[in-house]
Protein backbone atom coordinates (compact mmCIF):
# COMPACT_ATOMS: atom_id res chain seq x y z
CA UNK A 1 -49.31 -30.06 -47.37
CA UNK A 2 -52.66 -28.31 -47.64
CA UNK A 3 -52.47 -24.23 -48.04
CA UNK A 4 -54.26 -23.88 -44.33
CA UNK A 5 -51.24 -26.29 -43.31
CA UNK A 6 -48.46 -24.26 -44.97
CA UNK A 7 -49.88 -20.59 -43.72
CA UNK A 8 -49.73 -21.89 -40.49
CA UNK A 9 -46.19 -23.26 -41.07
CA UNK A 10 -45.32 -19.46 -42.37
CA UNK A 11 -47.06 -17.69 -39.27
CA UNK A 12 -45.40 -20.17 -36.68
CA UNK A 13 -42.23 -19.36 -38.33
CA UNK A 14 -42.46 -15.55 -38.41
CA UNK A 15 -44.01 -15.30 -34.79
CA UNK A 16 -40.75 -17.83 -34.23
CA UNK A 17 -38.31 -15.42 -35.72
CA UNK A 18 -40.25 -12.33 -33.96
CA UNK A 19 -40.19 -13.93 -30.64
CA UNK A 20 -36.18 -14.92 -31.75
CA UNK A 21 -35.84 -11.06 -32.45
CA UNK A 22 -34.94 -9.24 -28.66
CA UNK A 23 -32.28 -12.48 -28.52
CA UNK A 24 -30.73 -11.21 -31.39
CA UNK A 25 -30.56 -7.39 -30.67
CA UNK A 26 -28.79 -8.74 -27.50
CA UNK A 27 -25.64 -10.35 -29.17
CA UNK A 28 -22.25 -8.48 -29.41
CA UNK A 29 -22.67 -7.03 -33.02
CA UNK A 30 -23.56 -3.64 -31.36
CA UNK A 31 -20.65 -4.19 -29.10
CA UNK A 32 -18.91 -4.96 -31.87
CA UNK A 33 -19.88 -1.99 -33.83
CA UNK A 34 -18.99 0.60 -31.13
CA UNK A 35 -15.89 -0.53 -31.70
CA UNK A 36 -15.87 0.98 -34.58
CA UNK A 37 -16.23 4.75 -33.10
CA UNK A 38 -13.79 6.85 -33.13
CA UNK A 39 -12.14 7.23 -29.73
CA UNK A 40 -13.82 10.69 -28.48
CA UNK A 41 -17.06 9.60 -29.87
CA UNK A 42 -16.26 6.30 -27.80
CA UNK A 43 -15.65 8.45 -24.90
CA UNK A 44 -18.66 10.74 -25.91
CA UNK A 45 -21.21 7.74 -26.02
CA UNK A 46 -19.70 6.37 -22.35
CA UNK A 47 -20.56 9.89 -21.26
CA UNK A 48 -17.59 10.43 -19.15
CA UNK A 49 -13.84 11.58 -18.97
CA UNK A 50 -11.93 9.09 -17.26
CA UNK A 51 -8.96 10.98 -15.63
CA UNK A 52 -5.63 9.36 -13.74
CA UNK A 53 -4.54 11.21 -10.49
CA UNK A 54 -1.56 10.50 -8.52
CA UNK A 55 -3.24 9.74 -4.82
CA UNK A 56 -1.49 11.46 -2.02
CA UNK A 57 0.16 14.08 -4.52
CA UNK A 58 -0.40 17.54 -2.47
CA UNK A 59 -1.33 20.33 -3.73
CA UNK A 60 -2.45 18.52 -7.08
CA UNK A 61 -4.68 15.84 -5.63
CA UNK A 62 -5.11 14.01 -2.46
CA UNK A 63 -7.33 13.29 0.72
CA UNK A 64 -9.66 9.55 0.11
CA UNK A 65 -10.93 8.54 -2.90
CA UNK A 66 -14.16 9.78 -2.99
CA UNK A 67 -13.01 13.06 -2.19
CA UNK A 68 -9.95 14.30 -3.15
CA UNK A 69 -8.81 17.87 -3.79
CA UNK A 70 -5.97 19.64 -5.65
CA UNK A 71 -5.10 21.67 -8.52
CA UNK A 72 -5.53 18.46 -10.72
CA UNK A 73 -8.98 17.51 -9.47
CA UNK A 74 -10.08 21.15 -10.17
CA UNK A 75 -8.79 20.94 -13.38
CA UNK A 76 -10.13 17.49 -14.39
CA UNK A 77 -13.44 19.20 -13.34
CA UNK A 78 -13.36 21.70 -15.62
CA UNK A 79 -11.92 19.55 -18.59
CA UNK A 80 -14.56 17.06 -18.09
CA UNK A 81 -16.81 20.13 -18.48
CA UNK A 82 -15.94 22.11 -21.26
CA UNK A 83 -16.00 18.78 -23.16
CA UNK A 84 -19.54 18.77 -21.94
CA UNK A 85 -18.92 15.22 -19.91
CA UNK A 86 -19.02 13.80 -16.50
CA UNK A 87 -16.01 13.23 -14.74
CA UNK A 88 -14.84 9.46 -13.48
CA UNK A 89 -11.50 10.17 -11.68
CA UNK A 90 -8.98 7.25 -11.34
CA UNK A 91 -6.37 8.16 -8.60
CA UNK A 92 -3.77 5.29 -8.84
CA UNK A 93 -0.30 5.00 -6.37
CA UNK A 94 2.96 6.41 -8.39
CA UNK A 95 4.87 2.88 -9.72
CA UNK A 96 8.52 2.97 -9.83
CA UNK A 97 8.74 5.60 -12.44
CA UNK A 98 7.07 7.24 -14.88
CA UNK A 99 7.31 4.99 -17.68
CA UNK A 100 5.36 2.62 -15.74
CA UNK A 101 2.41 5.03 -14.51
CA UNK A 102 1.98 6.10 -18.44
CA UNK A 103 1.88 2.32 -18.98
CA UNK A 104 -0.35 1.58 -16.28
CA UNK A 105 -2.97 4.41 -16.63
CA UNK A 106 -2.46 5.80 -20.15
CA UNK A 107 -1.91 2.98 -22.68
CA UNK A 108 -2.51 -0.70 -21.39
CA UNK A 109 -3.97 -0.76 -18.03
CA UNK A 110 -2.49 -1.75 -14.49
CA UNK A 111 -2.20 -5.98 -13.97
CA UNK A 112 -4.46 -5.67 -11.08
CA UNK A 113 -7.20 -5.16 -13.71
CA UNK A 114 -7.96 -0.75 -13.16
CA UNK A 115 -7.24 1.44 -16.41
CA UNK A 116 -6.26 2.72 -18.15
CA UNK A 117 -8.07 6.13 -18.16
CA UNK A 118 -8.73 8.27 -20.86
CA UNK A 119 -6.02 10.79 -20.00
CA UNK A 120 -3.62 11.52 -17.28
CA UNK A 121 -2.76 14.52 -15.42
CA UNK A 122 1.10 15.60 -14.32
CA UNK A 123 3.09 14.31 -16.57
CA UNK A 124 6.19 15.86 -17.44
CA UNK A 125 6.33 17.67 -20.95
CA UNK A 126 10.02 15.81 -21.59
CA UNK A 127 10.76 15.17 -25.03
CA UNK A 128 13.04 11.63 -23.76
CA UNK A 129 10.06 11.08 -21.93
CA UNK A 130 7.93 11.27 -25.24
CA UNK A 131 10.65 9.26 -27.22
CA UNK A 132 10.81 6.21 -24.79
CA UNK A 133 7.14 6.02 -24.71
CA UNK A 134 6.00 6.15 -28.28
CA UNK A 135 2.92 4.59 -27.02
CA UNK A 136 1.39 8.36 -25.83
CA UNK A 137 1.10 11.70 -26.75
CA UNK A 138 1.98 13.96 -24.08
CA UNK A 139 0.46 17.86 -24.49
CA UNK A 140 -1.15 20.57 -23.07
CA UNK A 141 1.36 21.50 -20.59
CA UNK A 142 -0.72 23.41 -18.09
CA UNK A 143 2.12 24.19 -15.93
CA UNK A 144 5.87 24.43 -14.95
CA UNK A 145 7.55 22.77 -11.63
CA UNK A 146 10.68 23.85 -10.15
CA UNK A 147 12.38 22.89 -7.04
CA UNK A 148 12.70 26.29 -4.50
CA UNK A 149 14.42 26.89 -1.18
CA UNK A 150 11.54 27.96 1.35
CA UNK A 151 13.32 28.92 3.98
CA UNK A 152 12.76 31.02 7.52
CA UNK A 153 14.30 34.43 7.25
CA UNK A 154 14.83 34.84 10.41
CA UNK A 155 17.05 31.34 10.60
CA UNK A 156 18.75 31.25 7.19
CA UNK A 157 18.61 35.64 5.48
CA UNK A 158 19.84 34.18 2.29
CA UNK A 159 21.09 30.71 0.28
CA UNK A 160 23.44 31.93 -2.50
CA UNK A 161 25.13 28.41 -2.12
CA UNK A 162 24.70 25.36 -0.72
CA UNK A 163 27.49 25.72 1.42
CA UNK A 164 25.00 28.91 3.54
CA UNK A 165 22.88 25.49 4.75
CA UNK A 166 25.63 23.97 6.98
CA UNK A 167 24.87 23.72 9.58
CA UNK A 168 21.24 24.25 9.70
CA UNK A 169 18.34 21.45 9.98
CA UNK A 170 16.87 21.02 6.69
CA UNK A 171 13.76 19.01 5.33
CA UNK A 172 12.78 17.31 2.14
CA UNK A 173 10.22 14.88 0.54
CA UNK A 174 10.62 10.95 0.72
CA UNK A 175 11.51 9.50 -2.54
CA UNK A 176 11.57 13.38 -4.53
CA UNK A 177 14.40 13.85 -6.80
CA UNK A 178 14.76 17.25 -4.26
CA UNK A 179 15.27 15.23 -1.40
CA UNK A 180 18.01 13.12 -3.09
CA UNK A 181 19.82 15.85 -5.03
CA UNK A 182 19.74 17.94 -1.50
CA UNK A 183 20.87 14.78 0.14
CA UNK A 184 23.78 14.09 -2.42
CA UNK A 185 25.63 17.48 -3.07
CA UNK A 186 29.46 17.98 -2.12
CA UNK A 187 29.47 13.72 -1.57
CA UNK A 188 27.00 14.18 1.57
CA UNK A 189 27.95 17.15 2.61
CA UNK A 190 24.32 18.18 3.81
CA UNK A 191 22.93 14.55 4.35
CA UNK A 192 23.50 14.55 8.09
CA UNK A 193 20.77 17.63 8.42
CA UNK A 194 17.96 16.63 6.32
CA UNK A 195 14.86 14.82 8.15
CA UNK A 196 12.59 13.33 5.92
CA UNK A 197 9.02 13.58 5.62
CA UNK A 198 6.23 11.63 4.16
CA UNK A 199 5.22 15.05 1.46
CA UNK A 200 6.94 18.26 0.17
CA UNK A 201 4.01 20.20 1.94
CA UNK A 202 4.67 18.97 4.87
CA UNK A 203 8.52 19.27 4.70
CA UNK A 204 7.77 22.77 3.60
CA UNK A 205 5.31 22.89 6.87
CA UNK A 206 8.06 21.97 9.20
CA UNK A 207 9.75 25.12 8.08
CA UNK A 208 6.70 27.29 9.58
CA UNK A 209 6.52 25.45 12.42
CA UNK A 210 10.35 26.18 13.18
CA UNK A 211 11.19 22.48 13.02
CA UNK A 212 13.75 23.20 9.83
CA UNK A 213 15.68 26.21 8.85
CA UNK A 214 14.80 24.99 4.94
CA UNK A 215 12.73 23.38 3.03
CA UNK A 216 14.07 21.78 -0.52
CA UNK A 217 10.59 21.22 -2.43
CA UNK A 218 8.87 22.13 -5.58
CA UNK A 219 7.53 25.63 -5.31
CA UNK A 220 3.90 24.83 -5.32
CA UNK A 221 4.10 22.11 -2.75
CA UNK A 222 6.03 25.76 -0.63
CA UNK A 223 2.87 27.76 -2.02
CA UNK A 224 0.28 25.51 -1.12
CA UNK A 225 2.15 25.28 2.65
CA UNK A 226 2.32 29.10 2.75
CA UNK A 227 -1.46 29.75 1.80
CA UNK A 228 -2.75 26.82 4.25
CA UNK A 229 -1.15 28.25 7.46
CA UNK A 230 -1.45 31.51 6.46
CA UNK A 231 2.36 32.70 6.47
CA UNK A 232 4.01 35.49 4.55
CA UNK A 233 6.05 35.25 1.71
CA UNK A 234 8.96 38.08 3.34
CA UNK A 235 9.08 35.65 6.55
CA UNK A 236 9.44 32.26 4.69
CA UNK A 237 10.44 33.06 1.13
CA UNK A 238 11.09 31.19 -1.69
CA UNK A 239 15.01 31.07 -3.15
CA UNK A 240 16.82 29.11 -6.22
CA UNK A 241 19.46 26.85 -4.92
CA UNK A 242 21.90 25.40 -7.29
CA UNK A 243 23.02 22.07 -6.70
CA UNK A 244 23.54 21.14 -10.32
CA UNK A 245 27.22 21.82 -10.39
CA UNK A 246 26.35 25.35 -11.69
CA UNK A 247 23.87 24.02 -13.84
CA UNK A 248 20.77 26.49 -13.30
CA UNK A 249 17.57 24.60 -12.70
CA UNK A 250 14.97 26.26 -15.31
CA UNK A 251 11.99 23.74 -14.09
CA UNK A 252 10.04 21.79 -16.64
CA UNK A 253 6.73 21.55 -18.01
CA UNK A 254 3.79 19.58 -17.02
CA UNK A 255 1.26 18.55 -18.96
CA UNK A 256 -1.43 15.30 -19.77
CA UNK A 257 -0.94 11.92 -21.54
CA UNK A 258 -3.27 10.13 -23.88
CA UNK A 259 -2.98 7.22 -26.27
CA UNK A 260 -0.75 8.11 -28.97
CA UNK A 261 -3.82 6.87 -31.60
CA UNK A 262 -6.51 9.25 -29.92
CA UNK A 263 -6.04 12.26 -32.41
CA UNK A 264 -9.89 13.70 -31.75
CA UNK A 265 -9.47 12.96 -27.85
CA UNK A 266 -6.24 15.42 -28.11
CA UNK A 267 -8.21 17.83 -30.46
CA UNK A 268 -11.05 18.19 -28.05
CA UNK A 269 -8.53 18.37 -25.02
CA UNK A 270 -6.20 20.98 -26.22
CA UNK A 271 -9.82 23.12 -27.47
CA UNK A 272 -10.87 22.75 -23.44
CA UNK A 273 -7.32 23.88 -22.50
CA UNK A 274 -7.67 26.94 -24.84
CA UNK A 275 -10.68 28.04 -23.42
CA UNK A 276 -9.94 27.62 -19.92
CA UNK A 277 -7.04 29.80 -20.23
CA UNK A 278 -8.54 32.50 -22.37
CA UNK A 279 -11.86 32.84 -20.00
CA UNK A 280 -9.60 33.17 -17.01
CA UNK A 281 -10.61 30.04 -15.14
CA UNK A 282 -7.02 28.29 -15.17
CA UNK A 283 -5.71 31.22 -13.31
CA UNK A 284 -8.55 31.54 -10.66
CA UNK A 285 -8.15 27.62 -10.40
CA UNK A 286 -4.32 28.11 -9.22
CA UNK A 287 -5.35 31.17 -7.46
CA UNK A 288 -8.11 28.99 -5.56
CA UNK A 289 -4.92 26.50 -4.63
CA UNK A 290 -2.70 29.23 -3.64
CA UNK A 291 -0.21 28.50 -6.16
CA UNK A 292 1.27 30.44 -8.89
CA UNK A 293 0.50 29.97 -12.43
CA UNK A 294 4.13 29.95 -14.22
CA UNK A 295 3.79 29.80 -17.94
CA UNK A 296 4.82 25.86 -19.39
């Protein structure tokens, strides 16, 4: 081979492996190497905060998909935020409990191919919870639900027991653990007088409207019914009712679930949390809802 020969060899081979080149920045070894990321910086390079909301879950989040309002949209907002991100919400239908929504949207994904998100919102702060789900990390508890009594004064002065509702028409939320404790006390003794409806805000509505003496729902579903139609707390007020065989019911804490592996995720989240609280803005975000903010 003569030396004009072999240079032309050389610059057919390096124009080759030039032209070759953009092929080669296209394979998966970058894919590959974001793998590598930690999973905030993962999150980070994505540029969003993908957050799970229960659909149809008055006052927290509900209304269609590309709109939906609630305490927990506000406060994905702001999360998404303070971490300096865009928001992606993922509203998702409740499963048959909760160990299958923190399956579904926290740590492997749903089998109709959505999730799972980055983090998701209203979960209950249990420790059994935690335990049977070693899978997550569930923190931040921005919040604490309790089942109340609204009630019309004017129908129903007091409920010191359960035995001051017979009698009177009562409502409740289909499939809430309110509607079935309410439903069960004294062996059925109030089932007869319930009527079901498809949310606690609107059972809690029916009590406004004079369709039910009482209302058996969690106390923001009663707020957020109170603040929408513009009713006063001294006509329909809000009451404990013990139906836990003198068991008093202290609420629980809600909080957010992430991957049990995402320690800088939970670091960044709990920072955003801290701040939101401390400038004010989780308080004017309940305020904005008409619910009260009652320490986790």
């Amino acid at each position: 081979m003569t030396d004009s020969t072999l240079k032309t060899s050389r610059g057919l081979r390096r124009r080759e492996a030039l032209a070759l080149l953009p092929a080669a920045l296209a394979m998966p070894w970058p894919v590959l190497a974001q793998t590598d990321l930690s999973d905030l910086a993962r999150i980070r390079a994505n540029g969003a905060l993908k957050v799970a909301v229960y659909k149809d879950n008055a006052p927290f989040s509900s209304g269609p998909a590309t709109d939906m309002k609630g305490l927990d949209v506000s406060l994905a907002e702001a999360l998404a935020r303070q971490m300096n991100l865009k928001l992606s919400l993922l509203p998702f239908d409740a499963g048959e409990n909760m160990n299958d929504d923190l399956r579904n949207m926290v740590w492997r994904g749903h089998y109709l191919g959505y999730g799972p998100a980055d983090v998701m919102l209203q979960v209950p702060a249990d420790r059994f919870l935690a335990n049977g789900n070693p899978q997550v990390t569930i923190m931040a508890p921005y919040m604490r639900q309790s089942n109340v009594l609204l009630h019309d004064s004017r129908r129903l002065a007091s409920a010191a027991s359960p035995e001051d509702l017979k009698g009177l028409p009562l409502a409740a939320e289909r499939g809430a653990g309110a509607a079935s404790v309410l439903m069960g006390y004294g062996g059925g003794l109030l089932r007869n007088q319930v009527s079901i409806y498809p949310s606690g805000v609107e059972a809690a509505q029916a009590v406004i409207d004079g369709k039910a003496a009482g209302a058996f729902v969690l106390r923001a579903q009663a707020e957020a019914a109170l603040f929408q139609r513009k009713a006063s707390v001294e006509q329909f007020p809000l009451s404990k009712l013990n139906l836990n065989n003198g068991i008093a019911d202290t609420g629980w804490p809600v909080g957010m679930a992430i991957k049990a592996a995402h320690k800088d995720l939970a670091t960044a989240l709990d920072t955003a949390m801290k701040a939101l609280r401390e400038s004010g803005e989780l308080l004017a975000m309940f305020k904005q809802h008409g619910l009260t903010l009652t320490a986790p």
